[in-house]
PDB file of N, CA and C in Angstrom:
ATOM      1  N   UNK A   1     148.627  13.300 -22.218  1.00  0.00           N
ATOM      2  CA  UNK A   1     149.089  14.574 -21.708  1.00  0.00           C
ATOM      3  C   UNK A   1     150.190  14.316 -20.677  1.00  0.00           C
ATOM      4  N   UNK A   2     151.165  15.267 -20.427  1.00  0.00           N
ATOM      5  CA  UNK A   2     152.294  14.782 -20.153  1.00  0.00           C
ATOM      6  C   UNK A   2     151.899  15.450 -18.444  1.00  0.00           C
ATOM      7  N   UNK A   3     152.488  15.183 -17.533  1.00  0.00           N
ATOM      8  CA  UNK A   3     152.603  15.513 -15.985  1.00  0.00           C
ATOM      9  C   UNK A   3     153.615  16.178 -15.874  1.00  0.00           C
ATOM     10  N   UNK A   4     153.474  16.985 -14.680  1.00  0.00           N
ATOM     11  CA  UNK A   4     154.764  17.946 -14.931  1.00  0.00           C
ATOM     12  C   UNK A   4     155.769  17.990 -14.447  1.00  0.00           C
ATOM     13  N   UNK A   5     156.234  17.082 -14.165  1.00  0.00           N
ATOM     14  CA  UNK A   5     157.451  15.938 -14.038  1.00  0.00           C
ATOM     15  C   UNK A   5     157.661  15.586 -15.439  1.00  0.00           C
ATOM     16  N   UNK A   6     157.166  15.191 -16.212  1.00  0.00           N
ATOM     17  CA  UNK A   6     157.461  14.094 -17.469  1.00  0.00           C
ATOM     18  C   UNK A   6     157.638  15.770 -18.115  1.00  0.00           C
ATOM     19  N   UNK A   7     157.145  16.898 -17.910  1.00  0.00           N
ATOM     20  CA  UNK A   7     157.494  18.262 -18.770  1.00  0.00           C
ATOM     21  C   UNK A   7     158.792  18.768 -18.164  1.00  0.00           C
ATOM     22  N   UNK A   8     158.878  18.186 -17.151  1.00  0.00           N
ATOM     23  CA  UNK A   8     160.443  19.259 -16.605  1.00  0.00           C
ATOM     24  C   UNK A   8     161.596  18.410 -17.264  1.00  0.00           C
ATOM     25  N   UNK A   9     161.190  17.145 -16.921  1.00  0.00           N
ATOM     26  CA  UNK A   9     162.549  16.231 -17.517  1.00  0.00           C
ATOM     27  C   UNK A   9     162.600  16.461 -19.380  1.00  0.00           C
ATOM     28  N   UNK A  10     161.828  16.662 -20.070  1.00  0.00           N
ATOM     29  CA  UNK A  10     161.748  16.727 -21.169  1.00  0.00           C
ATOM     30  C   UNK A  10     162.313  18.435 -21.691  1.00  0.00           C
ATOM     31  N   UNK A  11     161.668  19.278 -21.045  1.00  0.00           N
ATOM     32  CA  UNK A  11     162.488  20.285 -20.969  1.00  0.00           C
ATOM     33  C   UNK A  11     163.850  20.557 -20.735  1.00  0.00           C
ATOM     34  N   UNK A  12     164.424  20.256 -19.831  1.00  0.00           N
ATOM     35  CA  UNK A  12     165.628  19.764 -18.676  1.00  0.00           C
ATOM     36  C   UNK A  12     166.318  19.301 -20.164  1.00  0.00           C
ATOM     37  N   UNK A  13     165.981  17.968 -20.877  1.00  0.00           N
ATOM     38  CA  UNK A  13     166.846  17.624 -21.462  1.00  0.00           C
ATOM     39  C   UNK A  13     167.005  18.326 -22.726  1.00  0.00           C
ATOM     40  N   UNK A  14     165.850  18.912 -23.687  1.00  0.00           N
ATOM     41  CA  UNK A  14     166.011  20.039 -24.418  1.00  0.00           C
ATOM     42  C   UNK A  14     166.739  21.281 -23.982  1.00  0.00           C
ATOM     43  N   UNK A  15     166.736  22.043 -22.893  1.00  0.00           N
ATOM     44  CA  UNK A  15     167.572  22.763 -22.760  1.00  0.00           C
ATOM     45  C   UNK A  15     169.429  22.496 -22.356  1.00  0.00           C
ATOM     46  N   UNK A  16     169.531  20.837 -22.117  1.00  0.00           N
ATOM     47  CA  UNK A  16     171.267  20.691 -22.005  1.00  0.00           C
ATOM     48  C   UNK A  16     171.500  20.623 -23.724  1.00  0.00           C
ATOM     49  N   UNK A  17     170.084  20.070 -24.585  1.00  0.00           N
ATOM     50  CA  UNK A  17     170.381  20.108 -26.541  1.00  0.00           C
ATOM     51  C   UNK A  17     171.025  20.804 -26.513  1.00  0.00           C
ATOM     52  N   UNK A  18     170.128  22.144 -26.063  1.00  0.00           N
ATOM     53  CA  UNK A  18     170.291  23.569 -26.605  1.00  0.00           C
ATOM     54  C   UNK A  18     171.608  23.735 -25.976  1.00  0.00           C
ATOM     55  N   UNK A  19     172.331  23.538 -25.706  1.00  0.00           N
ATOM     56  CA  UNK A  19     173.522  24.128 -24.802  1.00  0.00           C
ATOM     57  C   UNK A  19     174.842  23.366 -25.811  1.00  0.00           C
ATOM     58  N   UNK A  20     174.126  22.110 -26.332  1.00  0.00           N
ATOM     59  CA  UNK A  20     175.322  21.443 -27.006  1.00  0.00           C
ATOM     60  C   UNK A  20     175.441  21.944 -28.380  1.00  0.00           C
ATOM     61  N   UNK A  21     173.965  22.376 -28.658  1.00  0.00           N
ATOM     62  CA  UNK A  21     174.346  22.654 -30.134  1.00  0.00           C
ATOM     63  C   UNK A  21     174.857  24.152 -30.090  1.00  0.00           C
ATOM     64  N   UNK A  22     174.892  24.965 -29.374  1.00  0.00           N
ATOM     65  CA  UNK A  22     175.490  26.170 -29.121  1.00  0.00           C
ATOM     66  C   UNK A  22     176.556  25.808 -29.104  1.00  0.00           C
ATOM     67  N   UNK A  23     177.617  24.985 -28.218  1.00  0.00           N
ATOM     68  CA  UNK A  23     178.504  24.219 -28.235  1.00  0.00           C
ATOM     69  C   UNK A  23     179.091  23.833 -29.258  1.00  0.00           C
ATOM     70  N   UNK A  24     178.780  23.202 -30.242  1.00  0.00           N
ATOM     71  CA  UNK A  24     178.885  22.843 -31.751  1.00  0.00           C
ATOM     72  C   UNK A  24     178.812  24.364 -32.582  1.00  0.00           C
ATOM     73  N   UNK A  25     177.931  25.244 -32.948  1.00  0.00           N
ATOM     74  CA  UNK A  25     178.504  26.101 -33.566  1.00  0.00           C
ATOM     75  C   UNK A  25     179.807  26.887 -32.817  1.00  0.00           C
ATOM     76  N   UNK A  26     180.437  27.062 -31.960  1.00  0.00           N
ATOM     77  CA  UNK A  26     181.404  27.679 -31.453  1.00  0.00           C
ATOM     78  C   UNK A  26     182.711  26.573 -32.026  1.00  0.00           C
ATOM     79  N   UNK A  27     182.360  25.523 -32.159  1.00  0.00           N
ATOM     80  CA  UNK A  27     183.839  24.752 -32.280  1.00  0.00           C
ATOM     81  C   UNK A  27     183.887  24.829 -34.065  1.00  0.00           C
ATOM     82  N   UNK A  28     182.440  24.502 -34.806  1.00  0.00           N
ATOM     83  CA  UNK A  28     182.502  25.265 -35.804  1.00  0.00           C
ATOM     84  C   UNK A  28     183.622  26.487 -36.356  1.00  0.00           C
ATOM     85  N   UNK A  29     182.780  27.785 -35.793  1.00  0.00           N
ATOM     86  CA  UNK A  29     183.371  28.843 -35.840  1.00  0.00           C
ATOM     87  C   UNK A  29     185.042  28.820 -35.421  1.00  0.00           C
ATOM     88  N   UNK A  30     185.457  27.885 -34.517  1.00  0.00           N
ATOM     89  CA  UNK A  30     186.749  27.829 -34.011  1.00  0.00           C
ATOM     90  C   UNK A  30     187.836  26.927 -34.874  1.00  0.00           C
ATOM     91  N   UNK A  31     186.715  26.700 -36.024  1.00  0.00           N
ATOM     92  CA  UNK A  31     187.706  25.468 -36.877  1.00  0.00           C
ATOM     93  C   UNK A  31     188.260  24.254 -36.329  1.00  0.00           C
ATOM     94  N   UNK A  32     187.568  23.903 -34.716  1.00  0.00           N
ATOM     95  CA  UNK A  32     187.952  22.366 -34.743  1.00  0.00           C
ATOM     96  C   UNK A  32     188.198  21.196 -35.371  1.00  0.00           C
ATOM     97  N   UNK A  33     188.272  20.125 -35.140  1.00  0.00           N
ATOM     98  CA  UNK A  33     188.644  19.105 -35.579  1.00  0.00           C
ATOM     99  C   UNK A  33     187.226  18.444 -36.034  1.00  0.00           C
ATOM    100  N   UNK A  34     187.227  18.077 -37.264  1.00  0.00           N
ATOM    101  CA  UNK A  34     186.308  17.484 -37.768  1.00  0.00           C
ATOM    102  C   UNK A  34     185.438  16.536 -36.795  1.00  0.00           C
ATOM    103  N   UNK A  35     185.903  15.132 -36.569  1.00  0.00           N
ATOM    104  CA  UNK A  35     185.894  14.650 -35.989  1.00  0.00           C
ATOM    105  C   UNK A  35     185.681  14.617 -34.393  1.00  0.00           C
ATOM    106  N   UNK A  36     186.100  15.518 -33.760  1.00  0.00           N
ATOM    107  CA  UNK A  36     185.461  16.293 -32.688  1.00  0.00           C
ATOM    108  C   UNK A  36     184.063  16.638 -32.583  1.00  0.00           C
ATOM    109  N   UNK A  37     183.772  17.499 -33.935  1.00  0.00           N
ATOM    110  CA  UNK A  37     182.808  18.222 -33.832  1.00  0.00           C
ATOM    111  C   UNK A  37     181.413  16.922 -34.314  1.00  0.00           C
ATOM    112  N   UNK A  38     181.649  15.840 -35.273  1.00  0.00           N
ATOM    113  CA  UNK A  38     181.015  14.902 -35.984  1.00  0.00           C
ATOM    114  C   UNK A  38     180.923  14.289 -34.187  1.00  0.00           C
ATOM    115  N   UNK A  39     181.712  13.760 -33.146  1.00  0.00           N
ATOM    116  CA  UNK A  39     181.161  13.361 -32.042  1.00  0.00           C
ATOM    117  C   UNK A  39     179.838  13.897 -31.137  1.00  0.00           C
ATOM    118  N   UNK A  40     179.924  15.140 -30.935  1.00  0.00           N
ATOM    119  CA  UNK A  40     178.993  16.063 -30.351  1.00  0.00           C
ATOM    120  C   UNK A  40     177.864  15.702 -31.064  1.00  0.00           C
ATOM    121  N   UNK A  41     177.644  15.595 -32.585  1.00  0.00           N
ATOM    122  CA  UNK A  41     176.484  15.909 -33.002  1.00  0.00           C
ATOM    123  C   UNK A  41     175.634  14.755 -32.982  1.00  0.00           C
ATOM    124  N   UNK A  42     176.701  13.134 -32.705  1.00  0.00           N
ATOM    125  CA  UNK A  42     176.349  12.259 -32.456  1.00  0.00           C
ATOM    126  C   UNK A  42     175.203  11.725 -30.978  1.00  0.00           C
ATOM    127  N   UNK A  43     175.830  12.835 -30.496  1.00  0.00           N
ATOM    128  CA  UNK A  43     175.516  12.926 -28.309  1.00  0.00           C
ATOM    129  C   UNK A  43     174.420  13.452 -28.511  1.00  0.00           C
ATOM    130  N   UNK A  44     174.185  14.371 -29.460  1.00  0.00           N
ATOM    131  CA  UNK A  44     172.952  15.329 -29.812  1.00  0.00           C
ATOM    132  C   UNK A  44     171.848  14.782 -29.939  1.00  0.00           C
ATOM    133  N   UNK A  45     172.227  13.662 -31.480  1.00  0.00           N
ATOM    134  CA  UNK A  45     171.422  12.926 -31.935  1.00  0.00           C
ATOM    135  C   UNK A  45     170.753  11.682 -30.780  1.00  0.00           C
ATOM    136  N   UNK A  46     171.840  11.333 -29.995  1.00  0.00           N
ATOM    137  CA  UNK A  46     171.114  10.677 -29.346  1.00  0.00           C
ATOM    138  C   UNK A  46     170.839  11.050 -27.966  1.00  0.00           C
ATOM    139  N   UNK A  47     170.944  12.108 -27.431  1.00  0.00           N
ATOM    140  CA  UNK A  47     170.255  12.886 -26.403  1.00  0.00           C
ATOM    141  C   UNK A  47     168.306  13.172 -26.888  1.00  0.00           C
ATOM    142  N   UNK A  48     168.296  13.588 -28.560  1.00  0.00           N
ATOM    143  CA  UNK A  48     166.882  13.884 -29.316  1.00  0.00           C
ATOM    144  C   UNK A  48     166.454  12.662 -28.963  1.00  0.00           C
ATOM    145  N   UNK A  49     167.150  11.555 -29.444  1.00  0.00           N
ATOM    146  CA  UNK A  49     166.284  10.249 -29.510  1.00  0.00           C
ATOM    147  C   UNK A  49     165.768   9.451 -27.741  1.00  0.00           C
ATOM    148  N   UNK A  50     166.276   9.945 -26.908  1.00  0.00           N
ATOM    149  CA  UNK A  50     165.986  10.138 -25.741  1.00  0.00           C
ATOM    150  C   UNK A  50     164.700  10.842 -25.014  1.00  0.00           C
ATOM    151  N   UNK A  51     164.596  12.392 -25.980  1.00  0.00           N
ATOM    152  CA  UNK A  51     163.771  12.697 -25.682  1.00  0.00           C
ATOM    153  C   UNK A  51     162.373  12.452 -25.799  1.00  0.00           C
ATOM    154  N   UNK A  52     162.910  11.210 -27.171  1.00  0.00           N
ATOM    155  CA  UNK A  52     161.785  10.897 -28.273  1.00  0.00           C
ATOM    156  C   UNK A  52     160.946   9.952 -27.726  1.00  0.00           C
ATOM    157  N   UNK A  53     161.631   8.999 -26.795  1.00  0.00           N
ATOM    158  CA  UNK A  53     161.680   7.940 -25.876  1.00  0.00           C
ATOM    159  C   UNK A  53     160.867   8.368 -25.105  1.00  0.00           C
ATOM    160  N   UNK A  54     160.997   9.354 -24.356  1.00  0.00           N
ATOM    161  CA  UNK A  54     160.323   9.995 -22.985  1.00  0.00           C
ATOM    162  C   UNK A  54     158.785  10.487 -23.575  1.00  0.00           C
ATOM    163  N   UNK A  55     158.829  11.200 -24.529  1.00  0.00           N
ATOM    164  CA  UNK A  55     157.439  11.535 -25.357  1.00  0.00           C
ATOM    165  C   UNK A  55     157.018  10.568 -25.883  1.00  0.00           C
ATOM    166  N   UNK A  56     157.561   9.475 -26.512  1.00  0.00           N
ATOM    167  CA  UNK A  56     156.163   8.882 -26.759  1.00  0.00           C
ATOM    168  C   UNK A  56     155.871   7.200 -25.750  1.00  0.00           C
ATOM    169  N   UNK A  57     156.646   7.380 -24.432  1.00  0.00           N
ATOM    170  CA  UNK A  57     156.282   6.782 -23.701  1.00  0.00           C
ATOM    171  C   UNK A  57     154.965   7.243 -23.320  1.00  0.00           C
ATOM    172  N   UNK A  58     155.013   8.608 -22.868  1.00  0.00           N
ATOM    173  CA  UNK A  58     153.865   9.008 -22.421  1.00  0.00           C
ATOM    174  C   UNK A  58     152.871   9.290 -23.158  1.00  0.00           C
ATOM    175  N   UNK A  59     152.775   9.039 -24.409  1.00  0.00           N
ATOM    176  CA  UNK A  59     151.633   8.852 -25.493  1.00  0.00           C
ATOM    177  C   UNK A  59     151.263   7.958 -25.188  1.00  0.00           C
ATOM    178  N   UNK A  60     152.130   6.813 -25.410  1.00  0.00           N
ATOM    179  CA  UNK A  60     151.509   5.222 -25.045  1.00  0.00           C
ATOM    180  C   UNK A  60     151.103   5.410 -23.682  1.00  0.00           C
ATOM    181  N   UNK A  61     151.285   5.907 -22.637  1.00  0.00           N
ATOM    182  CA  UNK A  61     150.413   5.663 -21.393  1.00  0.00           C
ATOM    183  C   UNK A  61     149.765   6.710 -21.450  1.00  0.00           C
ATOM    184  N   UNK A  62     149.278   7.483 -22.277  1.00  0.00           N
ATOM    185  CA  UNK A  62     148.207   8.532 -22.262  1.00  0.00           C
ATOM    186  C   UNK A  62     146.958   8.245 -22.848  1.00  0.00           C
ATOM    187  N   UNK A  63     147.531   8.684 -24.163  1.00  0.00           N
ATOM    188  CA  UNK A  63     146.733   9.404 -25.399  1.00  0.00           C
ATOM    189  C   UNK A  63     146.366   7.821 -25.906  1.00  0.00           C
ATOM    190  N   UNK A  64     147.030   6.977 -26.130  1.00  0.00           N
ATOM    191  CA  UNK A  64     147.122   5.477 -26.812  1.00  0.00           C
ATOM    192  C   UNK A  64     146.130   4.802 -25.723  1.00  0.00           C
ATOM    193  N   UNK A  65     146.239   4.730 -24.417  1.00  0.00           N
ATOM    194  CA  UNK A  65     145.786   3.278 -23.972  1.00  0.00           C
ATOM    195  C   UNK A  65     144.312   4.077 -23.633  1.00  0.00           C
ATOM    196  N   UNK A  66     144.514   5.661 -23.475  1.00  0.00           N
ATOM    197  CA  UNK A  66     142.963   6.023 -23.516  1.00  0.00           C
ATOM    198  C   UNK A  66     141.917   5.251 -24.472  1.00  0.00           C
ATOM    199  N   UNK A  67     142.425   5.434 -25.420  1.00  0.00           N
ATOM    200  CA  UNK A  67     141.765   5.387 -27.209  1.00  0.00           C
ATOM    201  C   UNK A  67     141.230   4.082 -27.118  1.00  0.00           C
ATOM    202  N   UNK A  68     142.245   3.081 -26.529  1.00  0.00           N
ATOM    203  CA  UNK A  68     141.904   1.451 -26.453  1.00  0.00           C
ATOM    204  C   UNK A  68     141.208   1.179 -25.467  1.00  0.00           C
ATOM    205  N   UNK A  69     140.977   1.731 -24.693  1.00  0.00           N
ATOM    206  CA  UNK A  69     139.845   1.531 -23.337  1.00  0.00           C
ATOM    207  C   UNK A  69     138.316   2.096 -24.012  1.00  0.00           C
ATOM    208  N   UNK A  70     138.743   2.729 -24.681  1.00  0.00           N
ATOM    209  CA  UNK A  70     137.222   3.651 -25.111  1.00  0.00           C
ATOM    210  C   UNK A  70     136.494   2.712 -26.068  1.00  0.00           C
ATOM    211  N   UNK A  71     135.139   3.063 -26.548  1.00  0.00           N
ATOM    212  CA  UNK A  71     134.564   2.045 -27.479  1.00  0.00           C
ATOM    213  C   UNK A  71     134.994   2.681 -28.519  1.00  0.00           C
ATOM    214  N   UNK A  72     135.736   4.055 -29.057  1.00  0.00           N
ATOM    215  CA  UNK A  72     135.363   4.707 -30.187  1.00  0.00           C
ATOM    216  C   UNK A  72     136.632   3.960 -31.402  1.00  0.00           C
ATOM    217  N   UNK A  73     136.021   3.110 -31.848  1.00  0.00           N
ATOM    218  CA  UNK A  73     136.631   2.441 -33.028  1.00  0.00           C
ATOM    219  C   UNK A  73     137.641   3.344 -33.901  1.00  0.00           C
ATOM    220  N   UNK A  74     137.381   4.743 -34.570  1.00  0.00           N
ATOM    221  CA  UNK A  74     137.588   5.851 -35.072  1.00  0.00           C
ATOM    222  C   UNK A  74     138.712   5.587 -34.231  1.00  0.00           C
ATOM    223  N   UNK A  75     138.687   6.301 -32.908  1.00  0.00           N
ATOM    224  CA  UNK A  75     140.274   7.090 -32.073  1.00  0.00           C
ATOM    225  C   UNK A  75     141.236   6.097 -32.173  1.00  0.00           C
ATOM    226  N   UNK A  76     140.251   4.763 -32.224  1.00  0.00           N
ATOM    227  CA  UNK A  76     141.770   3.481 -31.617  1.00  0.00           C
ATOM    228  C   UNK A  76     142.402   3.239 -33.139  1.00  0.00           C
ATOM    229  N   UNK A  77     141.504   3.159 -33.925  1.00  0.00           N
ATOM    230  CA  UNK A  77     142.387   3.384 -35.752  1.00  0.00           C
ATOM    231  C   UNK A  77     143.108   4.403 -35.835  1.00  0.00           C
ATOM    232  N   UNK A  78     142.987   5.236 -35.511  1.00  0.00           N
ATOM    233  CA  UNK A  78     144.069   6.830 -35.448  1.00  0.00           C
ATOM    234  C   UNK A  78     144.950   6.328 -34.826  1.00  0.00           C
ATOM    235  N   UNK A  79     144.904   6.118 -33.431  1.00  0.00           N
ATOM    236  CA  UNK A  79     146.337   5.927 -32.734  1.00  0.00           C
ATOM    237  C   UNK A  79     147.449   5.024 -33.386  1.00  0.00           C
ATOM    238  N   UNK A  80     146.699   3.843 -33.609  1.00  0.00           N
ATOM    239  CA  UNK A  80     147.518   3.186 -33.956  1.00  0.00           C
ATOM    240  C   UNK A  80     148.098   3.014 -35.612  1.00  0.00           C
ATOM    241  N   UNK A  81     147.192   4.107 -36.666  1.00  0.00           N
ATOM    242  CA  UNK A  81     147.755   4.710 -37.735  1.00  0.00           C
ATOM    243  C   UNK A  81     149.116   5.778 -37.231  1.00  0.00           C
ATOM    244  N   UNK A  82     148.855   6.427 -36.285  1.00  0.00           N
ATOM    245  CA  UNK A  82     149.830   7.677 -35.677  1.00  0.00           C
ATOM    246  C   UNK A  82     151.033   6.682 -35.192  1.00  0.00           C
ATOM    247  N   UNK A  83     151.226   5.742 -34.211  1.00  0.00           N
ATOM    248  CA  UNK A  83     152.229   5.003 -34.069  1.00  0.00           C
ATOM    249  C   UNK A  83     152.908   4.110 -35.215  1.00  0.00           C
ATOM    250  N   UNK A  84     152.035   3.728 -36.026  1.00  0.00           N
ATOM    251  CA  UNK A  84     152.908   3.136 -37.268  1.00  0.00           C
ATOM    252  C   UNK A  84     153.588   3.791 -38.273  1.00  0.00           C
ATOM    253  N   UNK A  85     152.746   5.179 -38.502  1.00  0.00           N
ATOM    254  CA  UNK A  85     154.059   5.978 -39.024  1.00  0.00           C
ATOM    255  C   UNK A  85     154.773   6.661 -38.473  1.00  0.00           C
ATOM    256  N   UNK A  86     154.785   6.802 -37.208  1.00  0.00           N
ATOM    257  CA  UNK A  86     156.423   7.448 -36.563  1.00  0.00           C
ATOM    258  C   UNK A  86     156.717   5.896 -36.503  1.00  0.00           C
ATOM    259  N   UNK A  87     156.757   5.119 -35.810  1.00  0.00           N
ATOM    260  CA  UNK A  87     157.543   3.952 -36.373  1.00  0.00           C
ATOM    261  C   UNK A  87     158.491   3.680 -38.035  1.00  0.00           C
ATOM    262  N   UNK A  88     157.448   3.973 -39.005  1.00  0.00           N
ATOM    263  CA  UNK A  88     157.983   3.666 -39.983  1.00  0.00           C
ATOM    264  C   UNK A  88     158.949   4.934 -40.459  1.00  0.00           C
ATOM    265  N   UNK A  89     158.684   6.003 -40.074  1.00  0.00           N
ATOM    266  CA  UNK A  89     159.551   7.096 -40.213  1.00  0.00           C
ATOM    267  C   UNK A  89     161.060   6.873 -39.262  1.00  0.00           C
ATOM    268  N   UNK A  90     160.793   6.660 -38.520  1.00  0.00           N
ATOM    269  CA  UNK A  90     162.279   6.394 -37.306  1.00  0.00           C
ATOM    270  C   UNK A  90     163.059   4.766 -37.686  1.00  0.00           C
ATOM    271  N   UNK A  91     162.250   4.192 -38.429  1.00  0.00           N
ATOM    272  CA  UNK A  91     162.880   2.944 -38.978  1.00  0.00           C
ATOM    273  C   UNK A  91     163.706   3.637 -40.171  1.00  0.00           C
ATOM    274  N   UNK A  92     163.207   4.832 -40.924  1.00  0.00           N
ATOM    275  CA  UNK A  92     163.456   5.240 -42.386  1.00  0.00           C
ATOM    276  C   UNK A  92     164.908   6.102 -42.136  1.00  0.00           C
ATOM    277  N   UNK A  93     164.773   6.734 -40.837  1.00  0.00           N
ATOM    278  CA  UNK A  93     165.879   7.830 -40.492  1.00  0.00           C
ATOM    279  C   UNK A  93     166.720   7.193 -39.359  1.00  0.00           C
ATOM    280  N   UNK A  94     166.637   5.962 -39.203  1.00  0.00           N
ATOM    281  CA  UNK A  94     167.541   5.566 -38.488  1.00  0.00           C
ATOM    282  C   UNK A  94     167.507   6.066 -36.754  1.00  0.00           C
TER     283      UNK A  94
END
């Protein structure tokens, strides 16, 4: 579970997204420069992957090292089924 610090910054940075991709449809609509607009979405992409960073840091110091402290065999196979496929998904999508 995230602290609400680790929710403001995560917010904080979803709402500058939201501001870029608003940003991006206007240059859209304005017929910019290809290439212009292919930069932004790049900043985007890796502003998300930032955020992605920040969330599942705090999985791993949450939800994850709970599971491994606990005896329950069950939770600690989940977690670490749940981390290997977002792993293998973010390996798949780059």
């Amino acid at each position: 579970m995230m602290t609400v610090k680790q929710k403001s910054d995560v917010a904080n940075r979803l709402s500058r997204i939201e501001g870029q991709v608003r940003g991006i449809q206007r240059m859209v609509q304005e017929d910019r420069y290809c290439m212009d607009i292919l930069a932004q979405t790049r900043s985007i992409t890796a502003a998300l992957r930032k955020v992605e960073n920040l969330v599942m840091e705090t999985h791993l110091h949450t939800c994850v090292a709970e599971a491994m402290r606990s005896t329950d065999e069950h939770d600690q196979d989940e977690k670490v089924k749940e981390i290997m496929t977002i792993l293998a998904d973010m390996r798949k999508y780059g």
